[in-house]
N, C-alpha and C. Protein backbone atom coordinates (compact mmCIF):
# COMPACT_ATOMS: atom_id res chain seq x y z
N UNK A 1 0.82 -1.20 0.00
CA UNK A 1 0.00 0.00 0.00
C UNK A 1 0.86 1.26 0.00
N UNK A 2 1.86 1.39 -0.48
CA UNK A 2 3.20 2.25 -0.41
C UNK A 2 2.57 3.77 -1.18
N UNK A 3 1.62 3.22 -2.39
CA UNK A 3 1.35 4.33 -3.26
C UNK A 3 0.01 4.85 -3.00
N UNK A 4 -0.75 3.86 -1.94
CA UNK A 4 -2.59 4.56 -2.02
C UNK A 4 -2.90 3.67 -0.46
N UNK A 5 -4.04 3.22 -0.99
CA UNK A 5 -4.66 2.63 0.20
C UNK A 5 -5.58 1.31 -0.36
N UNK A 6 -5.75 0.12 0.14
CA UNK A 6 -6.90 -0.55 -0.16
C UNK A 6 -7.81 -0.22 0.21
N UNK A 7 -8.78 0.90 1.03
CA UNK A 7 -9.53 1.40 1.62
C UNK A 7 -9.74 2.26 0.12
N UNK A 8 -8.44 3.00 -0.29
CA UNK A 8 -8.91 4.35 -1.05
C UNK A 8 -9.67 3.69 -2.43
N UNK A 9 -9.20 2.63 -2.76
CA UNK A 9 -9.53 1.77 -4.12
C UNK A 9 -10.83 0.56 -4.15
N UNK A 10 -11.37 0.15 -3.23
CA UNK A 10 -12.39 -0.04 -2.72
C UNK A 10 -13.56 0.88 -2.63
N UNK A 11 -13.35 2.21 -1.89
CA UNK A 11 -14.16 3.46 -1.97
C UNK A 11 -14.27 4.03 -3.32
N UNK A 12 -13.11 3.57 -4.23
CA UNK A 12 -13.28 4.20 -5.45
C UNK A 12 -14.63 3.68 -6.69
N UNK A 13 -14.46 2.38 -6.10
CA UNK A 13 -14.97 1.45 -6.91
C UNK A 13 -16.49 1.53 -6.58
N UNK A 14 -16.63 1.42 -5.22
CA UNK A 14 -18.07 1.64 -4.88
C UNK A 14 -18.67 2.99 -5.36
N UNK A 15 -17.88 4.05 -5.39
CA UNK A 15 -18.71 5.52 -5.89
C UNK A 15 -18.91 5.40 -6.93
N UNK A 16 -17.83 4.52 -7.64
CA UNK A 16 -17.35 4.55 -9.51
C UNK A 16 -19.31 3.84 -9.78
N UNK A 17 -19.27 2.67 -8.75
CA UNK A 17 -20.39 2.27 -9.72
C UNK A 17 -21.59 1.89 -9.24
N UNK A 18 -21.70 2.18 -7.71
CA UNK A 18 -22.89 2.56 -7.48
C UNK A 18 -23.55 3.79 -7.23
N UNK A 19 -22.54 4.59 -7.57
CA UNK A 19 -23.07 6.24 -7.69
C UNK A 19 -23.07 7.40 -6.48
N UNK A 20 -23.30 8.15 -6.80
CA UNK A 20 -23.03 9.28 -5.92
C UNK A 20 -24.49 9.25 -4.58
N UNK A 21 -25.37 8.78 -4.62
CA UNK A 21 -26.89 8.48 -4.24
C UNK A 21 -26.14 7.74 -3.12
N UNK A 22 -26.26 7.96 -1.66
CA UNK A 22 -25.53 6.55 -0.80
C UNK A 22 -26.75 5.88 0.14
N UNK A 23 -27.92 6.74 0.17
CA UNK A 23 -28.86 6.33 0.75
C UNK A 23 -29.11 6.71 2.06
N UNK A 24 -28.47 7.14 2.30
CA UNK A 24 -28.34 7.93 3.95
C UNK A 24 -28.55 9.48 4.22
N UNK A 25 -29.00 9.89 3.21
CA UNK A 25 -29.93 11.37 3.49
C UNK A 25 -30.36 11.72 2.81
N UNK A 26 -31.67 12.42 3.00
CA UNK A 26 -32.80 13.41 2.05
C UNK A 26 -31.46 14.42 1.44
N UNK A 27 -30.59 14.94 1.93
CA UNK A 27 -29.93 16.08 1.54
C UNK A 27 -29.05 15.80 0.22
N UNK A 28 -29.00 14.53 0.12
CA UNK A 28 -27.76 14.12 -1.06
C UNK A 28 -28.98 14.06 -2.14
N UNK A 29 -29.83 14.53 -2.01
CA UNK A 29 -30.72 14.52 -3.51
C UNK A 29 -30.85 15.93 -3.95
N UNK A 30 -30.37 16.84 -3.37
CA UNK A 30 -30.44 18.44 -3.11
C UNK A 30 -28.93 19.03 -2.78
N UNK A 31 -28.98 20.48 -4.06
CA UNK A 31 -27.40 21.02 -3.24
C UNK A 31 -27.37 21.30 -2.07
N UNK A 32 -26.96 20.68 -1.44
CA UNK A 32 -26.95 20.70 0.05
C UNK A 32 -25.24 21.52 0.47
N UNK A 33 -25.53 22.07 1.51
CA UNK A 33 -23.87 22.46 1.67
C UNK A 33 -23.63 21.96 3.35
N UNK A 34 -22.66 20.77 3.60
CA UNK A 34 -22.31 20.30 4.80
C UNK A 34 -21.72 21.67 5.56
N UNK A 35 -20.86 21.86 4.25
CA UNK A 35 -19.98 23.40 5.52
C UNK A 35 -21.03 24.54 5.94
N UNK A 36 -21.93 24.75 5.55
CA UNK A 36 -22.85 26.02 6.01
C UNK A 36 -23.88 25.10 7.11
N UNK A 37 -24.30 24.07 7.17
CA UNK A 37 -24.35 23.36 8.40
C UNK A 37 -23.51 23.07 9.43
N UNK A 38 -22.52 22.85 9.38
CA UNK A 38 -21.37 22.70 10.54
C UNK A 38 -21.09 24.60 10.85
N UNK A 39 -21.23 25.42 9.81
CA UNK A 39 -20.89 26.98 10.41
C UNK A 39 -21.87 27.12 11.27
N UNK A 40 -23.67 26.85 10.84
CA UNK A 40 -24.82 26.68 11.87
C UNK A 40 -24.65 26.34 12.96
N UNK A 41 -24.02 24.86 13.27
CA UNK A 41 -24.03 23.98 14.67
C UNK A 41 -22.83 25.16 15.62
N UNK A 42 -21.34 25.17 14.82
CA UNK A 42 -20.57 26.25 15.11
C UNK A 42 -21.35 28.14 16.07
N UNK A 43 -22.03 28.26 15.10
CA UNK A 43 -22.37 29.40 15.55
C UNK A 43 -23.36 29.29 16.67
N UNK A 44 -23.77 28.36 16.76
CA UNK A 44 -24.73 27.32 18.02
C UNK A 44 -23.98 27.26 19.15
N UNK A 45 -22.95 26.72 18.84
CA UNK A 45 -22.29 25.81 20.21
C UNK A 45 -21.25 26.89 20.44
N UNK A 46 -20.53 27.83 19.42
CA UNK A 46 -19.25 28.48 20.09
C UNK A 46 -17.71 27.91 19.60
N UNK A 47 -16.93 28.63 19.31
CA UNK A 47 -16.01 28.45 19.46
C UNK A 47 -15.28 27.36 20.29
N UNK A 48 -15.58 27.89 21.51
CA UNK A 48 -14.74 27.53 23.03
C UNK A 48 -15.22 25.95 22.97
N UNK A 49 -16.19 25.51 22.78
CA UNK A 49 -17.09 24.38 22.89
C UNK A 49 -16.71 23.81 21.54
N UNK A 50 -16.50 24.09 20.42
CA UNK A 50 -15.78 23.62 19.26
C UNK A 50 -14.79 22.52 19.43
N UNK A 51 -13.90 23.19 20.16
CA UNK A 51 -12.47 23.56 20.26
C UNK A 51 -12.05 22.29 21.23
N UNK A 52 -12.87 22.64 21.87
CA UNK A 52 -12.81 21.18 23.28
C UNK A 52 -13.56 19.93 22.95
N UNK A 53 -14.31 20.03 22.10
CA UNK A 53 -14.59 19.17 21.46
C UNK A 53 -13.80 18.67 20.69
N UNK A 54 -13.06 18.93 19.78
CA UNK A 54 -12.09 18.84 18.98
C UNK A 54 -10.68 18.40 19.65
N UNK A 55 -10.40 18.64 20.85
CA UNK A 55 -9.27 18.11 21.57
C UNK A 55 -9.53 16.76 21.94
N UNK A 56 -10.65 16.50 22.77
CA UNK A 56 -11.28 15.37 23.42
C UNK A 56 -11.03 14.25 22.00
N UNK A 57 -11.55 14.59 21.21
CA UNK A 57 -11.72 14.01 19.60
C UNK A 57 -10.09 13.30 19.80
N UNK A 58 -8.94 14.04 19.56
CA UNK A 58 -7.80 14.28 19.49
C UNK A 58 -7.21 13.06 20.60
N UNK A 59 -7.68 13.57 21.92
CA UNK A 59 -6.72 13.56 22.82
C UNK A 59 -7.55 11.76 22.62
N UNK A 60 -8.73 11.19 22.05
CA UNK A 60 -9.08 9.48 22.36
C UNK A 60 -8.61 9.09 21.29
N UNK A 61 -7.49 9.96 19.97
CA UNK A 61 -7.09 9.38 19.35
C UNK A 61 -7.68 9.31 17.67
N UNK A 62 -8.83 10.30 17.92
CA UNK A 62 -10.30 10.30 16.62
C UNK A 62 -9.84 11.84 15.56
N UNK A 63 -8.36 11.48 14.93
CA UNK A 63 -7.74 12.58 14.72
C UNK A 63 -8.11 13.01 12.91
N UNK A 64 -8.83 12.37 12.37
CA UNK A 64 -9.82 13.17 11.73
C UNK A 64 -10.70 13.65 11.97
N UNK A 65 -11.93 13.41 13.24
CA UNK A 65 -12.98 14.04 13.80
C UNK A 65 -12.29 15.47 14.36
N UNK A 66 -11.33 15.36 14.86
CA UNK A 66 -10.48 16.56 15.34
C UNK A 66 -10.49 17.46 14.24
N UNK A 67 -9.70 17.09 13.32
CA UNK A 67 -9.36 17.85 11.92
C UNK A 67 -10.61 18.09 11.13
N UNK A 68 -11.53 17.60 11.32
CA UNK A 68 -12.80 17.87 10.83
C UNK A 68 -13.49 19.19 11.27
N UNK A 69 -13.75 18.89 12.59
CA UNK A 69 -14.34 20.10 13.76
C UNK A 69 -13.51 21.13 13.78
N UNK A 70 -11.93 21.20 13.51
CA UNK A 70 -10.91 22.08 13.09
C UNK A 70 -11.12 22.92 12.27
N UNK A 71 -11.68 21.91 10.40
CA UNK A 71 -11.90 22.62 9.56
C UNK A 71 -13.01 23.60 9.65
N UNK A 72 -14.47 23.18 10.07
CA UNK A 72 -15.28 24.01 10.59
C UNK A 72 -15.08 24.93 11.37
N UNK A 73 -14.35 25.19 12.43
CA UNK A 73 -13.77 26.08 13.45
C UNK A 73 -13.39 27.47 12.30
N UNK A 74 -11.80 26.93 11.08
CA UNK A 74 -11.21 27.53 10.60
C UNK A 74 -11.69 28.43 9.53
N UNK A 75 -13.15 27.77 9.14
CA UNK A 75 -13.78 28.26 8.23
C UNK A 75 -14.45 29.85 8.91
N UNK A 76 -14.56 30.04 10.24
CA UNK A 76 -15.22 31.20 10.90
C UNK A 76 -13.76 32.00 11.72
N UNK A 77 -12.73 30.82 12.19
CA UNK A 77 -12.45 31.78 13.38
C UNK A 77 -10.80 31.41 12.79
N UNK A 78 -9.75 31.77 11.77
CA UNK A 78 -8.52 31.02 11.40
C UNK A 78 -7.52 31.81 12.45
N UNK A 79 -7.99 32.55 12.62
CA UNK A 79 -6.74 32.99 13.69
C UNK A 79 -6.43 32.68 15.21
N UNK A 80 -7.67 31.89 15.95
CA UNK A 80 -7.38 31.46 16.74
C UNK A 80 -6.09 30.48 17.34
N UNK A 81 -5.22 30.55 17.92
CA UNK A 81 -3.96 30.09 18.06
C UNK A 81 -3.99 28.66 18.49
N UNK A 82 -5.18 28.75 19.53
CA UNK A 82 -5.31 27.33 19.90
C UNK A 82 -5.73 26.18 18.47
N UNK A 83 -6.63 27.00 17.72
CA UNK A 83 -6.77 25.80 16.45
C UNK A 83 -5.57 25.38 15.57
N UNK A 84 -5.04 26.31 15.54
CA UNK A 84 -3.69 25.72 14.47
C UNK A 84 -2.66 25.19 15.57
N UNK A 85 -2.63 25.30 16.82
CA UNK A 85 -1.85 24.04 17.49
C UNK A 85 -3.03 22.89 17.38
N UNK A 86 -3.53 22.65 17.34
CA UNK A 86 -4.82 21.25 17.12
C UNK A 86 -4.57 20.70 16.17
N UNK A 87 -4.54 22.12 14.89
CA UNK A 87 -4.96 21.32 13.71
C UNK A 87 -3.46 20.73 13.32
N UNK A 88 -2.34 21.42 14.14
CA UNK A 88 -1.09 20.79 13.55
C UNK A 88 -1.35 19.08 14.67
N UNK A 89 -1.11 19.44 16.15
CA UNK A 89 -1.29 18.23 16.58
C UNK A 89 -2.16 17.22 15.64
N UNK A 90 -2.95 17.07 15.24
CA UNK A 90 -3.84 15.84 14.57
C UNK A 90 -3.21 15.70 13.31
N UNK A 91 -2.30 16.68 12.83
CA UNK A 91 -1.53 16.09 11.49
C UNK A 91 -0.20 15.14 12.05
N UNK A 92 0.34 15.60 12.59
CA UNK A 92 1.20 15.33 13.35
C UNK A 92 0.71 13.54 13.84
N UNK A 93 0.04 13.77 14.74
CA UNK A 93 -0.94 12.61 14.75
C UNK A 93 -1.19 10.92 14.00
N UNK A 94 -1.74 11.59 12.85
CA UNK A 94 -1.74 10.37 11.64
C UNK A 94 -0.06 10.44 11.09
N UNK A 95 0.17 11.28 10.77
CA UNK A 95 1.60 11.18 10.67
C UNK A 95 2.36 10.13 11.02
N UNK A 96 2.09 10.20 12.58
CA UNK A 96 2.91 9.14 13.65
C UNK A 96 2.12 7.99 13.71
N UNK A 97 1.23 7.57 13.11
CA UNK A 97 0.57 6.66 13.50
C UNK A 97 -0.47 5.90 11.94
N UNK A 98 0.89 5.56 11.38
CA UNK A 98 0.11 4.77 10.08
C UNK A 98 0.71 5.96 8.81
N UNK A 99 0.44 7.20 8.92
CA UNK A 99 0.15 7.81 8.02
C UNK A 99 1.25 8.20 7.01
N UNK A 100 2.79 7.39 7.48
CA UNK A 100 3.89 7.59 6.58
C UNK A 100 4.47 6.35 5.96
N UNK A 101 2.58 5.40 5.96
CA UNK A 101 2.78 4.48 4.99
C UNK A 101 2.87 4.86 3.28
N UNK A 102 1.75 4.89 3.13
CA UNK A 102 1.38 5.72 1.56
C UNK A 102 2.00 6.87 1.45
N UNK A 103 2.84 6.65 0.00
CA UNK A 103 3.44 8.14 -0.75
C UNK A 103 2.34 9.24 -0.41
N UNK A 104 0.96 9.18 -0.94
CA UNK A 104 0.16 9.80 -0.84
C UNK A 104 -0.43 10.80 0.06
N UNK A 105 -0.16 9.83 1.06
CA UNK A 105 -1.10 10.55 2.32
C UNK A 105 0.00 11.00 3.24
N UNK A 106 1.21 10.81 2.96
CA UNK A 106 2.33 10.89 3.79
C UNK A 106 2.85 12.57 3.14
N UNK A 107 2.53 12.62 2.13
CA UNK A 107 2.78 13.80 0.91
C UNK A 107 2.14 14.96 1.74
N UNK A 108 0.28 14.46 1.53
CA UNK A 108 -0.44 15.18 2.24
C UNK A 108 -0.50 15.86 3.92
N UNK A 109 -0.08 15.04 4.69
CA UNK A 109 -0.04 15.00 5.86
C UNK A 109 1.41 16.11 5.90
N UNK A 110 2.45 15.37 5.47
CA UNK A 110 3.64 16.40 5.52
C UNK A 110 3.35 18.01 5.39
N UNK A 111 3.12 18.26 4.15
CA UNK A 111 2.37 19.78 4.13
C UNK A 111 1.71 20.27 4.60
N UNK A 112 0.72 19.76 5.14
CA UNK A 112 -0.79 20.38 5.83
C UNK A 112 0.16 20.91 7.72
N UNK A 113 0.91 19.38 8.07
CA UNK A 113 1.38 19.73 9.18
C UNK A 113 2.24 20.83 9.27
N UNK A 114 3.39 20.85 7.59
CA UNK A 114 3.79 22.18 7.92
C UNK A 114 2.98 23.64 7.51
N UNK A 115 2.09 23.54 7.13
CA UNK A 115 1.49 24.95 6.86
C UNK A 115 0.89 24.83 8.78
N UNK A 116 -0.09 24.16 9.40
CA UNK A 116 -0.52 24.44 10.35
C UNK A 116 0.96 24.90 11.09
N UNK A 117 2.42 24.17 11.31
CA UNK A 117 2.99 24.43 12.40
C UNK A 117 3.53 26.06 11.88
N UNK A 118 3.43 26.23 10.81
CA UNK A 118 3.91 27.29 10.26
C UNK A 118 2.91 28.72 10.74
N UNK A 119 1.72 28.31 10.77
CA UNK A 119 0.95 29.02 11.39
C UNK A 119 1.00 29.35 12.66
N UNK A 120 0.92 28.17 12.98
CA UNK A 120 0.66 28.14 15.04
C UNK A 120 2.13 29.05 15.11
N UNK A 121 3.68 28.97 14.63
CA UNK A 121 4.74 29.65 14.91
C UNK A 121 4.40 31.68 14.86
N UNK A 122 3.56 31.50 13.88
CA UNK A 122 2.92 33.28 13.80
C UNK A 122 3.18 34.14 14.30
């Protein structure tokens, strides 16, 4: 799995040919926008409550749910200092843990961690 993932080529195959339709929401039949829902829940819950959510995520190890709740965070609030130490910790993260198997994701992960640590340094 040096160059991809059996996960990524599996997922490929299932979208390739059973389609974009997955059956799991009224919303995938409609332009729906996930990010202007997560800015909603965001502007709901807060920052501060984001954020700790997003650590907890982190700190049991759920370091895309982290980076997820991150991206939503970053989409309203990018200058907060505490998110770009998060969002670097959770790159950092998969990094250390699987993620400098695949050329690919090892590519990805490398950059993202240095733009976040590059940030959080600010």
């Amino acid at each position: 799995q040096g160059y991809g993932k059996v996960s990524w080529a599996v997922r490929t195959f299932w979208e390739e040919y059973v389609g974009w339709f997955k059956l799991r929401s009224t919303t995938e039949l409609y332009p729906d926008s996930a990010d202007a829902a997560l800015a909603e829940l965001l502007d709901a819950a807060g920052v501060d409550a984001a954020l700790a959510k997003a650590e907890e995520a982190l700190t049991r190890g759920d370091a895309p749910l982290a980076i997820r709740l991150g991206e939503a965070i970053a989409a309203s609030s990018l200058e907060d200092p505490r998110l770009r130490g998060l969002m670097a910790r959770a790159h950092r993260y998969l990094l250390e843990n699987g993620g400098d198997q695949s050329f690919w994701e090892h590519g990805w992960l490398v950059t993202e961690l240095a733009r976040w640590e590059g940030q959080a340094n600010d």
